[in-house]
N, C-alpha and C. Protein backbone atom coordinates (compact mmCIF):
# COMPACT_ATOMS: atom_id res chain seq x y z
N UNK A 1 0.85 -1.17 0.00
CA UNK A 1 0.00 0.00 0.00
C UNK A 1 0.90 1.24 0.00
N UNK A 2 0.91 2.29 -1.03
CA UNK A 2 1.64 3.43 -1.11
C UNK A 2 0.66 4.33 -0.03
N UNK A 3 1.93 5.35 0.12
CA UNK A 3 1.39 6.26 1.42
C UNK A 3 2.27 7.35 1.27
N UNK A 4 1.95 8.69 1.08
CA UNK A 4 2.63 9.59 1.14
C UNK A 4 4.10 9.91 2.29
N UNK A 5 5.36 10.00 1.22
CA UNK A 5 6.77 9.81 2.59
C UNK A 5 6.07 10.88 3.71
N UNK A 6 4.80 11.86 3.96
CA UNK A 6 5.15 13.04 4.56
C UNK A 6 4.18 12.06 5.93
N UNK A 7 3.65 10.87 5.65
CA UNK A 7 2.90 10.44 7.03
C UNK A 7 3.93 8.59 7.29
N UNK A 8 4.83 9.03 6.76
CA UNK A 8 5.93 7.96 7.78
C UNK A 8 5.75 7.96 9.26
N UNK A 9 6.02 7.19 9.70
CA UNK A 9 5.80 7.65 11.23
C UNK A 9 6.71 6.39 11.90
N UNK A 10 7.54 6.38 13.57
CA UNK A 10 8.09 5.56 14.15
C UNK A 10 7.70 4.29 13.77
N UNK A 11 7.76 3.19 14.08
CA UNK A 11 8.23 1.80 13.95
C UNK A 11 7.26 1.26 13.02
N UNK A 12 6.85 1.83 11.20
CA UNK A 12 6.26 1.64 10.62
C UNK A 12 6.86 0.35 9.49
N UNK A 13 6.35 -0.32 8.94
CA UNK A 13 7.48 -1.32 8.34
C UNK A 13 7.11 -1.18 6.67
N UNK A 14 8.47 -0.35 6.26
CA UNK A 14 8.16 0.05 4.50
C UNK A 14 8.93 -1.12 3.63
N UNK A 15 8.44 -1.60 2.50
CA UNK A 15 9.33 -2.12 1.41
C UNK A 15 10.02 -1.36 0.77
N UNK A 16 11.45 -1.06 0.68
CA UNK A 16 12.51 -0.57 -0.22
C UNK A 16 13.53 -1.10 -0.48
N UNK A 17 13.54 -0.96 -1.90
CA UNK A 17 14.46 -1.07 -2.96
C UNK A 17 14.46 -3.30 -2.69
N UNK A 18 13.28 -3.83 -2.54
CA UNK A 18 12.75 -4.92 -2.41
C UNK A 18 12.81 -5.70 -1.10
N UNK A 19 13.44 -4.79 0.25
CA UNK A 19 13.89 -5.07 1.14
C UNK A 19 12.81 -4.54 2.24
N UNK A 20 12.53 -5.48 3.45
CA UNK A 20 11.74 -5.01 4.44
C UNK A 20 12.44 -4.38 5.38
N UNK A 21 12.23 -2.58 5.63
CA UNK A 21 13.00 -1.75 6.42
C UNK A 21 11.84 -1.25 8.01
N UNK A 22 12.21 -0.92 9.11
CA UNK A 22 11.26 -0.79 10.15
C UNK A 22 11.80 0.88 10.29
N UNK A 23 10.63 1.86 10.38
CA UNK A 23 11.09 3.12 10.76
C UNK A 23 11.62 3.30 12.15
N UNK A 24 12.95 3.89 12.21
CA UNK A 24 13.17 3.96 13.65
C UNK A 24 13.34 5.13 14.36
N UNK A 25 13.58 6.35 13.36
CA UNK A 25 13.30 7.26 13.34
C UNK A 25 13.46 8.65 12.38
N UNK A 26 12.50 9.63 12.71
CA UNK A 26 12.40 10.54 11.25
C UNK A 26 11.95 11.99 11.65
N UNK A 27 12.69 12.55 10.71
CA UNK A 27 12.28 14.24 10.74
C UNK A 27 11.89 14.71 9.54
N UNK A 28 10.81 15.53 9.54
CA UNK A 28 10.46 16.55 8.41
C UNK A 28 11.58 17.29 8.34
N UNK A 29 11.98 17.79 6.98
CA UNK A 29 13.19 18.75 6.92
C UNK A 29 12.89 19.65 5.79
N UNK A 30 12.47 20.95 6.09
CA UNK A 30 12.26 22.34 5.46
C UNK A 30 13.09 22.71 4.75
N UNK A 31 14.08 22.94 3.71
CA UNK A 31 15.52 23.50 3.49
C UNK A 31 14.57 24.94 3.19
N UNK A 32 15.31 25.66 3.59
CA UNK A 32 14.97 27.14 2.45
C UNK A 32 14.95 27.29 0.93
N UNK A 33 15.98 26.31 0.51
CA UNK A 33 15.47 26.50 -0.92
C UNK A 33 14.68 25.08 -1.24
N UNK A 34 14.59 24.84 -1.66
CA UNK A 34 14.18 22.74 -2.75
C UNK A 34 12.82 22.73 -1.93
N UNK A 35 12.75 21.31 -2.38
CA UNK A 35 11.63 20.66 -1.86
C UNK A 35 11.68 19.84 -0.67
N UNK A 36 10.48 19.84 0.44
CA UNK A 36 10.40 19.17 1.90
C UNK A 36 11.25 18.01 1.32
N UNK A 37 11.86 17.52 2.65
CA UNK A 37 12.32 15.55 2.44
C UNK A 37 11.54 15.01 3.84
N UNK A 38 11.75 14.06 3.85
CA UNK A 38 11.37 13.20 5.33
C UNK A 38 12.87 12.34 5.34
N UNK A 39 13.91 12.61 6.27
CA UNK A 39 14.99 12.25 6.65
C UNK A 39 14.42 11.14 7.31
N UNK A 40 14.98 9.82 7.23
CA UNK A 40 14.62 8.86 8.30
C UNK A 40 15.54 8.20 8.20
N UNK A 41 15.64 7.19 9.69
CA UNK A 41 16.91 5.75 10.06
C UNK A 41 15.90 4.94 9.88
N UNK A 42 16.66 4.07 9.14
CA UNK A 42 15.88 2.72 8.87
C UNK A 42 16.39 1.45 9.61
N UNK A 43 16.05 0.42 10.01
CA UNK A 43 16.71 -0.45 9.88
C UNK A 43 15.94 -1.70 9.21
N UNK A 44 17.47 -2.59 8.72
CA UNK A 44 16.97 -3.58 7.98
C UNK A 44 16.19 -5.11 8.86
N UNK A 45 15.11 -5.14 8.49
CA UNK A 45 14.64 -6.55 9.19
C UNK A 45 15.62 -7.52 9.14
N UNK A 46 15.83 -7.66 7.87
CA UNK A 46 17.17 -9.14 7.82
C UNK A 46 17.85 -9.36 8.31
N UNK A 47 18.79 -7.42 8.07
CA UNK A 47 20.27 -7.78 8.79
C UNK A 47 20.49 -7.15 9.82
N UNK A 48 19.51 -6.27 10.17
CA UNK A 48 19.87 -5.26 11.68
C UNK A 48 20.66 -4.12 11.40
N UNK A 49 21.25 -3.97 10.79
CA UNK A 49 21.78 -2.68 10.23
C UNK A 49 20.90 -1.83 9.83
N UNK A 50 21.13 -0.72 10.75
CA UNK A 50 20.66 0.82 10.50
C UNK A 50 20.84 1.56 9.59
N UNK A 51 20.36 2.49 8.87
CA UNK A 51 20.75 3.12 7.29
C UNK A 51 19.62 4.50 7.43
N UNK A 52 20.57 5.61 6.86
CA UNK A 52 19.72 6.71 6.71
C UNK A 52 19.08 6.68 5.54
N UNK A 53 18.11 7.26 4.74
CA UNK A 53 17.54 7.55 3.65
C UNK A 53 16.68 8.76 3.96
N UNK A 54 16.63 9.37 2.94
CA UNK A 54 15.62 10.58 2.57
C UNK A 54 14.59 10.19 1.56
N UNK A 55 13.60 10.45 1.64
CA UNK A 55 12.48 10.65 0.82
C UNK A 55 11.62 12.11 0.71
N UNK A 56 11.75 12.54 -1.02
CA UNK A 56 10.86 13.82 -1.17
C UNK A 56 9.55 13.97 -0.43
N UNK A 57 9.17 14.41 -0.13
CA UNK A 57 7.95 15.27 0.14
C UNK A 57 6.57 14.17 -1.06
N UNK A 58 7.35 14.61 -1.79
CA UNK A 58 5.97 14.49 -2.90
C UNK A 58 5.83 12.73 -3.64
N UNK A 59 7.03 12.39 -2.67
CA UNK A 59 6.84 10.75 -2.75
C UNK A 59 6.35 9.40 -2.20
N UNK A 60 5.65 8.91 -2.89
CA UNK A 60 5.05 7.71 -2.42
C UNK A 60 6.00 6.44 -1.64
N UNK A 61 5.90 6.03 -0.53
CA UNK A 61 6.60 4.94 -0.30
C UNK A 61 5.29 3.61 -0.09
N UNK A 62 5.94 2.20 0.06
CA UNK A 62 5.27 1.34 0.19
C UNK A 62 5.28 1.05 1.69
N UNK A 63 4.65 0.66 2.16
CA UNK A 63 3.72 0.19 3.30
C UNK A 63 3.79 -1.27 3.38
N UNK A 64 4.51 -1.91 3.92
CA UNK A 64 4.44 -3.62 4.13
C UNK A 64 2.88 -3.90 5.08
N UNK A 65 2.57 -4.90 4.36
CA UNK A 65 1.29 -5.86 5.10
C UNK A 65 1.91 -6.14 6.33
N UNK A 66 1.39 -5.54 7.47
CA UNK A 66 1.65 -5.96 8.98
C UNK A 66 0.77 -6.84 9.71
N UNK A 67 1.06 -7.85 10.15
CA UNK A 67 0.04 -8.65 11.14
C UNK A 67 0.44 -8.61 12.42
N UNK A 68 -0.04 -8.73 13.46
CA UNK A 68 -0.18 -8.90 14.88
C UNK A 68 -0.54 -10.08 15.61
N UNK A 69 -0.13 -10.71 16.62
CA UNK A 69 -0.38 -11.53 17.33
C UNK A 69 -0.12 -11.52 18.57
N UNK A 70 -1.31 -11.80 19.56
CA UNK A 70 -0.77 -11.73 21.00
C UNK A 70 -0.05 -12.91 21.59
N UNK A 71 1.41 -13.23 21.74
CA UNK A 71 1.80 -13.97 22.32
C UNK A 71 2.42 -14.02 23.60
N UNK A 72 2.39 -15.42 24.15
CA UNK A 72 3.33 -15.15 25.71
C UNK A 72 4.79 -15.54 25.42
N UNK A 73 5.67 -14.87 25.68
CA UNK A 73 7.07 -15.55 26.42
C UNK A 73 7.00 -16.46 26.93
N UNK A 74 7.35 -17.76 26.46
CA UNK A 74 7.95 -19.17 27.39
C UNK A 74 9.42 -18.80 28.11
N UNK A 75 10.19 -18.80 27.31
CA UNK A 75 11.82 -19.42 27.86
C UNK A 75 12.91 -18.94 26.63
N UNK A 76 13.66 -19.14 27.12
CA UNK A 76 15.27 -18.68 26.11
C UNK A 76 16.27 -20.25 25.78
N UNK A 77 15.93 -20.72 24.94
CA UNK A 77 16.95 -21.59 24.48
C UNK A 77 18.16 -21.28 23.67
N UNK A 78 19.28 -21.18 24.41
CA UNK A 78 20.70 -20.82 23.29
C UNK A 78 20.24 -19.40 23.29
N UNK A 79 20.50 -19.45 21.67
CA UNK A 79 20.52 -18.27 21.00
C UNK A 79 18.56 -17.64 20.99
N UNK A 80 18.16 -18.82 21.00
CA UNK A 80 16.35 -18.49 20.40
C UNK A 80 15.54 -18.40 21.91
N UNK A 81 14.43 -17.17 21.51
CA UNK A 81 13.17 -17.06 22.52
C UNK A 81 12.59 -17.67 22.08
N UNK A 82 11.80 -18.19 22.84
CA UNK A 82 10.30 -19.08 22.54
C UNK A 82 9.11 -18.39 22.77
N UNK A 83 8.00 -18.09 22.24
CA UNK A 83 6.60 -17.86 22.59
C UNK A 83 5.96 -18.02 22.27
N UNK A 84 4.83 -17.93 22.71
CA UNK A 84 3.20 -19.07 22.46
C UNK A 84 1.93 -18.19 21.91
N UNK A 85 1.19 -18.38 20.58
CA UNK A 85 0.25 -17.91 20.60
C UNK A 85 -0.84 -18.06 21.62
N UNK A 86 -1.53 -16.91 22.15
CA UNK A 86 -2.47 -16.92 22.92
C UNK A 86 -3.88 -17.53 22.78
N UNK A 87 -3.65 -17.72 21.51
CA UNK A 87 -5.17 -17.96 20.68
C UNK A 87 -5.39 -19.50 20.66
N UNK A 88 -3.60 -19.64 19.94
CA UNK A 88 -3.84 -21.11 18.84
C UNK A 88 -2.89 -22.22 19.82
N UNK A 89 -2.22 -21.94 20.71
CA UNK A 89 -1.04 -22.26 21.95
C UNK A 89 0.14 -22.69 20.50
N UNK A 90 0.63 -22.49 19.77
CA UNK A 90 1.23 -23.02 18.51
C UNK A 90 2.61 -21.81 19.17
N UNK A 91 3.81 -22.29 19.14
CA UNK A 91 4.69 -22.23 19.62
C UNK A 91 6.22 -21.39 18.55
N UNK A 92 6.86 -20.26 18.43
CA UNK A 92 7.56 -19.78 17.61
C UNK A 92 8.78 -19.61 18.54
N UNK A 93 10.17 -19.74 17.75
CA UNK A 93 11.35 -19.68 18.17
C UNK A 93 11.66 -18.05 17.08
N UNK A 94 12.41 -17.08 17.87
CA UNK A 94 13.02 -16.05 17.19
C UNK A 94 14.29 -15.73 17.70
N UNK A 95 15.23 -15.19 16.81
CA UNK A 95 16.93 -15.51 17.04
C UNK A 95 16.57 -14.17 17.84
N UNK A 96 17.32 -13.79 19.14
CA UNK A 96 18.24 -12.89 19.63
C UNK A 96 17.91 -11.09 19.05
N UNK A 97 18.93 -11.60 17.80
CA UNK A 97 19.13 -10.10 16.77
C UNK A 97 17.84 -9.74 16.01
N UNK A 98 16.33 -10.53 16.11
CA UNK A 98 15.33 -9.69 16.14
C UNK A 98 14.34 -8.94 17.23
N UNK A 99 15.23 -9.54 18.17
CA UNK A 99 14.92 -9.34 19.63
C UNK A 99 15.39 -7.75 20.22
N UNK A 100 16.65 -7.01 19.26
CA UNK A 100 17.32 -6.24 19.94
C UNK A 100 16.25 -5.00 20.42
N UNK A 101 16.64 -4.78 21.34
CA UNK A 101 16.08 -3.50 22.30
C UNK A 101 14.81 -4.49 23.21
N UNK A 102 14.65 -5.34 23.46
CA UNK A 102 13.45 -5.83 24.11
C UNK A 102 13.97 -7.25 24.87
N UNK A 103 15.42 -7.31 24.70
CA UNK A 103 15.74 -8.42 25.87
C UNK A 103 15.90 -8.06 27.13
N UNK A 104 16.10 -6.51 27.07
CA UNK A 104 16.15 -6.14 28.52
C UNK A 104 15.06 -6.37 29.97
N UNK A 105 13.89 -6.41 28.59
CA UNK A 105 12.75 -6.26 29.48
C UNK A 105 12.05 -7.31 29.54
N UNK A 106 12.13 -8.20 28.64
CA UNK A 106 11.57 -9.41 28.27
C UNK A 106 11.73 -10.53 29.87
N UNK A 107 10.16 -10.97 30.00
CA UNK A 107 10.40 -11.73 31.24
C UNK A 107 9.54 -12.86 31.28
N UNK A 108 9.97 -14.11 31.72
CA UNK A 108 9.02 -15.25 31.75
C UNK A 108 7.64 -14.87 32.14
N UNK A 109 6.60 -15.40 30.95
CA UNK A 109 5.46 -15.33 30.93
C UNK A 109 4.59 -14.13 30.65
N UNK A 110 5.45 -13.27 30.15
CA UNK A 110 4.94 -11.51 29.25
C UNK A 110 4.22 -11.72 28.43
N UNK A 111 3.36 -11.41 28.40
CA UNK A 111 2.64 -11.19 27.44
C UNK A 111 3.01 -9.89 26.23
N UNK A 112 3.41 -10.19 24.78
CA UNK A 112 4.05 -9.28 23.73
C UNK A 112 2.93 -8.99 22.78
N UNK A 113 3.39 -8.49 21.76
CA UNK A 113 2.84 -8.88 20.72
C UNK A 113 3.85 -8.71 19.53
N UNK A 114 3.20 -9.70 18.88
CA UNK A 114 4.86 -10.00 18.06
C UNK A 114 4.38 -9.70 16.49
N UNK A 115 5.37 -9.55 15.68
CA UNK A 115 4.82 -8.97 14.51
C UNK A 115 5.30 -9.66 13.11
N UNK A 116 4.01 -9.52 12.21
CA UNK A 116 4.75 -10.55 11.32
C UNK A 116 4.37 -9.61 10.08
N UNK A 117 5.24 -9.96 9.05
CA UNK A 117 5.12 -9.38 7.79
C UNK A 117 5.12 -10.45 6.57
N UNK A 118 3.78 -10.59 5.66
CA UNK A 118 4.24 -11.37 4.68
C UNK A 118 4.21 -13.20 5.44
N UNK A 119 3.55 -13.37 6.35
CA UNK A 119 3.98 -14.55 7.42
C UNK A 119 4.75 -14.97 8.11
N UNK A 120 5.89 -13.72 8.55
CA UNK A 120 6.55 -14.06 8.62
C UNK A 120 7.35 -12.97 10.24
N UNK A 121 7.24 -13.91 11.12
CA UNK A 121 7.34 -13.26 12.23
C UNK A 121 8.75 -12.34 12.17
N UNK A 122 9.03 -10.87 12.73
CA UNK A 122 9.83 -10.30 12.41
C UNK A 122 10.46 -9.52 13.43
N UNK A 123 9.33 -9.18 14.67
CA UNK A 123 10.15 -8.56 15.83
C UNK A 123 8.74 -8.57 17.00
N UNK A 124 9.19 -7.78 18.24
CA UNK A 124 8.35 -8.09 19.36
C UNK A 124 7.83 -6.66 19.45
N UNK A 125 6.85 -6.77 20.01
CA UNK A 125 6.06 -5.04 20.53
C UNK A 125 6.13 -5.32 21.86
N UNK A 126 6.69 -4.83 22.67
CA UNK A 126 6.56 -4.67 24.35
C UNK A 126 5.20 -3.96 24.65
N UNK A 127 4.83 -4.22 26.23
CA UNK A 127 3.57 -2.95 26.97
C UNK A 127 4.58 -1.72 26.98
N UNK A 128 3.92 -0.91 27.26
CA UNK A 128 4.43 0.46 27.64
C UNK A 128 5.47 0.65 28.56
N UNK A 129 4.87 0.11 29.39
CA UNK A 129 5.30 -0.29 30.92
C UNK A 129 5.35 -1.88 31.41
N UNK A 130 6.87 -1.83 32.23
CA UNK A 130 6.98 -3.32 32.95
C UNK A 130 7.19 -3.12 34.08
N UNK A 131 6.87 -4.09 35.05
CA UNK A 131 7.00 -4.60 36.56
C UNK A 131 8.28 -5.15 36.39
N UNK A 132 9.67 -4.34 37.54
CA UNK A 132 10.21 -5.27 37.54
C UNK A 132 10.72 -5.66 39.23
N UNK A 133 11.64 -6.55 39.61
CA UNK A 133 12.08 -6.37 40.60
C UNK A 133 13.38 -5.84 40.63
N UNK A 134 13.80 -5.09 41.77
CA UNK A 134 14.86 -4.07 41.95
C UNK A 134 15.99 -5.42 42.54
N UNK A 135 16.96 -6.08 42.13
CA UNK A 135 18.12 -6.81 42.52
C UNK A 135 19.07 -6.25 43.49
N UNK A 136 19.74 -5.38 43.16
CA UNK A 136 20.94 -4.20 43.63
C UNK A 136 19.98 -2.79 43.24
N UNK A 137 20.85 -1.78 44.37
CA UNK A 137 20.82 -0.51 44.61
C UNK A 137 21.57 0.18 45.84
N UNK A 138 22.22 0.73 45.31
CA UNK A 138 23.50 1.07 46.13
C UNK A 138 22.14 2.11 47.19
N UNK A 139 22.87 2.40 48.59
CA UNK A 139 22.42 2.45 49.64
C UNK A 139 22.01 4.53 49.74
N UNK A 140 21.17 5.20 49.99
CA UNK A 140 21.06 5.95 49.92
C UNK A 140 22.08 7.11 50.68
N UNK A 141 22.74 8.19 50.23
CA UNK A 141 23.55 9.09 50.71
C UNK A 141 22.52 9.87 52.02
N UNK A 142 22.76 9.84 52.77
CA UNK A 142 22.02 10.83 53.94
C UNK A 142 22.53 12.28 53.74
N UNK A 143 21.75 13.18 53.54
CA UNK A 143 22.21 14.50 53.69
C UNK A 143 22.26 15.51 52.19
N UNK A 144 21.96 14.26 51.45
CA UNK A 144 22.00 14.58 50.03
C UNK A 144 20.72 14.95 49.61
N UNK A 145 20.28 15.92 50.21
CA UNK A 145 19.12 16.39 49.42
C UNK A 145 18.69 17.83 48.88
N UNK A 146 19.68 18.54 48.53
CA UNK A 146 19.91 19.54 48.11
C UNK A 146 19.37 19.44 46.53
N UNK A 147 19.39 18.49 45.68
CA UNK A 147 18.86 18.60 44.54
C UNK A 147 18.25 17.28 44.22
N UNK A 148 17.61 17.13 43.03
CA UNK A 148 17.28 15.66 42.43
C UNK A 148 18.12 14.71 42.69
N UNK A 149 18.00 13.59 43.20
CA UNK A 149 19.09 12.62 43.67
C UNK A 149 18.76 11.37 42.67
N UNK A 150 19.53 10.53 42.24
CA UNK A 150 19.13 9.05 41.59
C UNK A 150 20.38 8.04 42.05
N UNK A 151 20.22 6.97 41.94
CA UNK A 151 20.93 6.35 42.20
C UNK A 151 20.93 4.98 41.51
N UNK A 152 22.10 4.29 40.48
CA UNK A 152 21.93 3.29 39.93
C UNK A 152 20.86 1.93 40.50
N UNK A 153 20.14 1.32 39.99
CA UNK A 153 19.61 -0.20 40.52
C UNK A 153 19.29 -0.98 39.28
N UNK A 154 19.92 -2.08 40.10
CA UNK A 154 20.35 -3.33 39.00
C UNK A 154 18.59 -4.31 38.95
N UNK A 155 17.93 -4.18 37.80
CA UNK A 155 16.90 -5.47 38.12
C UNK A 155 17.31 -6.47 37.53
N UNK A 156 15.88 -7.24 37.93
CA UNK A 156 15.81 -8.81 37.66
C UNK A 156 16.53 -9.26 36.18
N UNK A 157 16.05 -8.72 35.08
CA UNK A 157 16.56 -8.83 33.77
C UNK A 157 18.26 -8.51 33.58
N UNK A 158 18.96 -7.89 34.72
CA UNK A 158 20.01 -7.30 34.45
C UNK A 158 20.42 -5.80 33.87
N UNK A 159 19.02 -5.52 33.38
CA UNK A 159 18.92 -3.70 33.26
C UNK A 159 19.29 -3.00 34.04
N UNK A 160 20.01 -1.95 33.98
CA UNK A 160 20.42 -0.80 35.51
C UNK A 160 19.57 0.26 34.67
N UNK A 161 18.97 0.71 35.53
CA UNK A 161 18.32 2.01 35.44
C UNK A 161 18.64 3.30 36.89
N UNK A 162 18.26 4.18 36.69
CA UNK A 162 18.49 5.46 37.49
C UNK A 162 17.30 5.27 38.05
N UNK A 163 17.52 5.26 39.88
CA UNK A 163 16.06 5.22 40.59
C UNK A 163 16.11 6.35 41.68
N UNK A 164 15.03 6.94 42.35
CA UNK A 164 15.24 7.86 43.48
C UNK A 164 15.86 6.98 44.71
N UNK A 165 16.19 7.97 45.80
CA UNK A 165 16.99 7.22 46.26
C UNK A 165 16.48 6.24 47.66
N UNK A 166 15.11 6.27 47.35
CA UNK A 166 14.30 5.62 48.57
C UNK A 166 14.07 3.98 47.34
N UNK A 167 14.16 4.04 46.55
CA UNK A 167 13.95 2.37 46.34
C UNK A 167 15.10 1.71 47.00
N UNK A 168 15.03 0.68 47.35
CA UNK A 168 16.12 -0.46 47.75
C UNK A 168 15.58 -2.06 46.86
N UNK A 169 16.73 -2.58 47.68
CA UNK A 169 16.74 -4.30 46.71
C UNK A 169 15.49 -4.84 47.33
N UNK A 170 14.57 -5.29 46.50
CA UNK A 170 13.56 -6.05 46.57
C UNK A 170 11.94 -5.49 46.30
N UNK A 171 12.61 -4.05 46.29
CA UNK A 171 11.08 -3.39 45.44
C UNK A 171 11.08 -3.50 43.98
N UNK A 172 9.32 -3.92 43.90
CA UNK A 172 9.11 -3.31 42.45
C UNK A 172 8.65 -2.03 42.00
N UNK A 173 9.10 -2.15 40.45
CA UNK A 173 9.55 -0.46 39.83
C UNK A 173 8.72 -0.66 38.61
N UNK A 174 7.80 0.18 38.27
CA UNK A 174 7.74 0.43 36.69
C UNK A 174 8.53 0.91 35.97
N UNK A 175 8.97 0.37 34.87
CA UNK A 175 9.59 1.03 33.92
C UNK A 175 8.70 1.06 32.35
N UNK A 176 9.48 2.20 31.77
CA UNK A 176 8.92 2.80 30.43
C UNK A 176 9.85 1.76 29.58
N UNK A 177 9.36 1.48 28.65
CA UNK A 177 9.92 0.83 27.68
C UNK A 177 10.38 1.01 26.40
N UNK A 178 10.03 2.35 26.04
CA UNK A 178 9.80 2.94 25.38
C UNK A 178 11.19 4.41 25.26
N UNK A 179 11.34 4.49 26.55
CA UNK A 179 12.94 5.67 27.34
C UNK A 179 13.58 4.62 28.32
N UNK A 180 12.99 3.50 28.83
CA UNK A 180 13.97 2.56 29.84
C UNK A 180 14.22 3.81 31.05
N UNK A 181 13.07 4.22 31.18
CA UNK A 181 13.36 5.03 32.64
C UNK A 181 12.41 4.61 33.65
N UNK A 182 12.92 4.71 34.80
CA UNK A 182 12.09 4.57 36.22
C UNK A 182 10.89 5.46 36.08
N UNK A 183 9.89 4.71 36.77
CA UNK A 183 8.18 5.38 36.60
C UNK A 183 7.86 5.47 37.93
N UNK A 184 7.70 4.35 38.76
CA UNK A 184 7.51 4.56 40.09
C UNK A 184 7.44 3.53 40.64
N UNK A 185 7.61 3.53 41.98
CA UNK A 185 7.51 1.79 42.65
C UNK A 185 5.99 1.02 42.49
N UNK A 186 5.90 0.29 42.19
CA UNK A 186 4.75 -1.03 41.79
C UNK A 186 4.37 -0.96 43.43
């Protein structure tokens, strides 16, 4: 489906130059003289490599057929995740490197939704927000409260994020998934 380059938008999945690319991110760009472009990073489904491209203003790009499915997270074998359709219980293995940016958060029994193009499963959609548990967090400074304070904490997944300085080890934390920042204690 063609779609004008000027309504590209974040993690949209276009066909170019016969290749399936995921938007990862993009700016309108005005020059004073010429015509609008839409600057965007692409990356490649296949190979994971990131790539800039521009597209005019007044150009059509293609639109890949996207499907959706709600699946759960089973388990991590080796290199491959496992997860389960919710619907059909029918079971998919995906390598790692279509995984990138979402192993951090990824946790036995999540519910995702995973995405396929063409039939063909291609990457994960996280919630917004995850529950996690706080592992490590170094111990709060007394006296330090003269400005915004944070302090590293290690969770369950192995993510460190920046937390205020009243969480300790064994609380849960929301996090954004979206910035990987602290939201508030669960």
């Amino acid at each position: 489906m063609g779609v004008p380059a000027t309504q590209i938008r974040k993690g949209m999945i276009l066909e170019v130059d016969g290749g399936l690319f995921q938007v990862h991110d993009f700016t309108h760009v005005t020059p004073g003289k010429g015509q609008a472009v839409m600057q965007t990073r692409l990356r490649n489904l296949h190979t994971g490599v990131l790539a800039e491209r521009r597209f005019r203003s007044s150009e059509s790009v293609e639109v890949a057929h996207r499907d959706s499915r709600d699946m759960q997270y089973l388990y991590k074998d080796g290199d491959m995740y496992t997860f389960m359709d919710m619907e059909t219980y029918d079971q998919i293995g995906l390598p790692a490197e279509k995984l990138e940016g979402s192993l951090q958060y990824l946790m036995e029994s999540m519910e995702v939704t995973v995405v396929y193009v063409n039939e063909q499963a291609l990457s994960v959609e996280l919630p917004g927000v995850v529950e996690m548990e706080v592992l490590e967090a170094e111990p709060a400074v007394k006296g330090a409260t003269a400005a915004a304070q944070t302090k590293p904490a290690k969770l369950e997944t192995g993510l460190v994020i920046q937390v205020p300085p009243f969480v300790n080890p064994g609380d849960r934390v929301r996090v954004d998934t979206s910035s990987g920042e602290y939201l508030t204690r669960a």
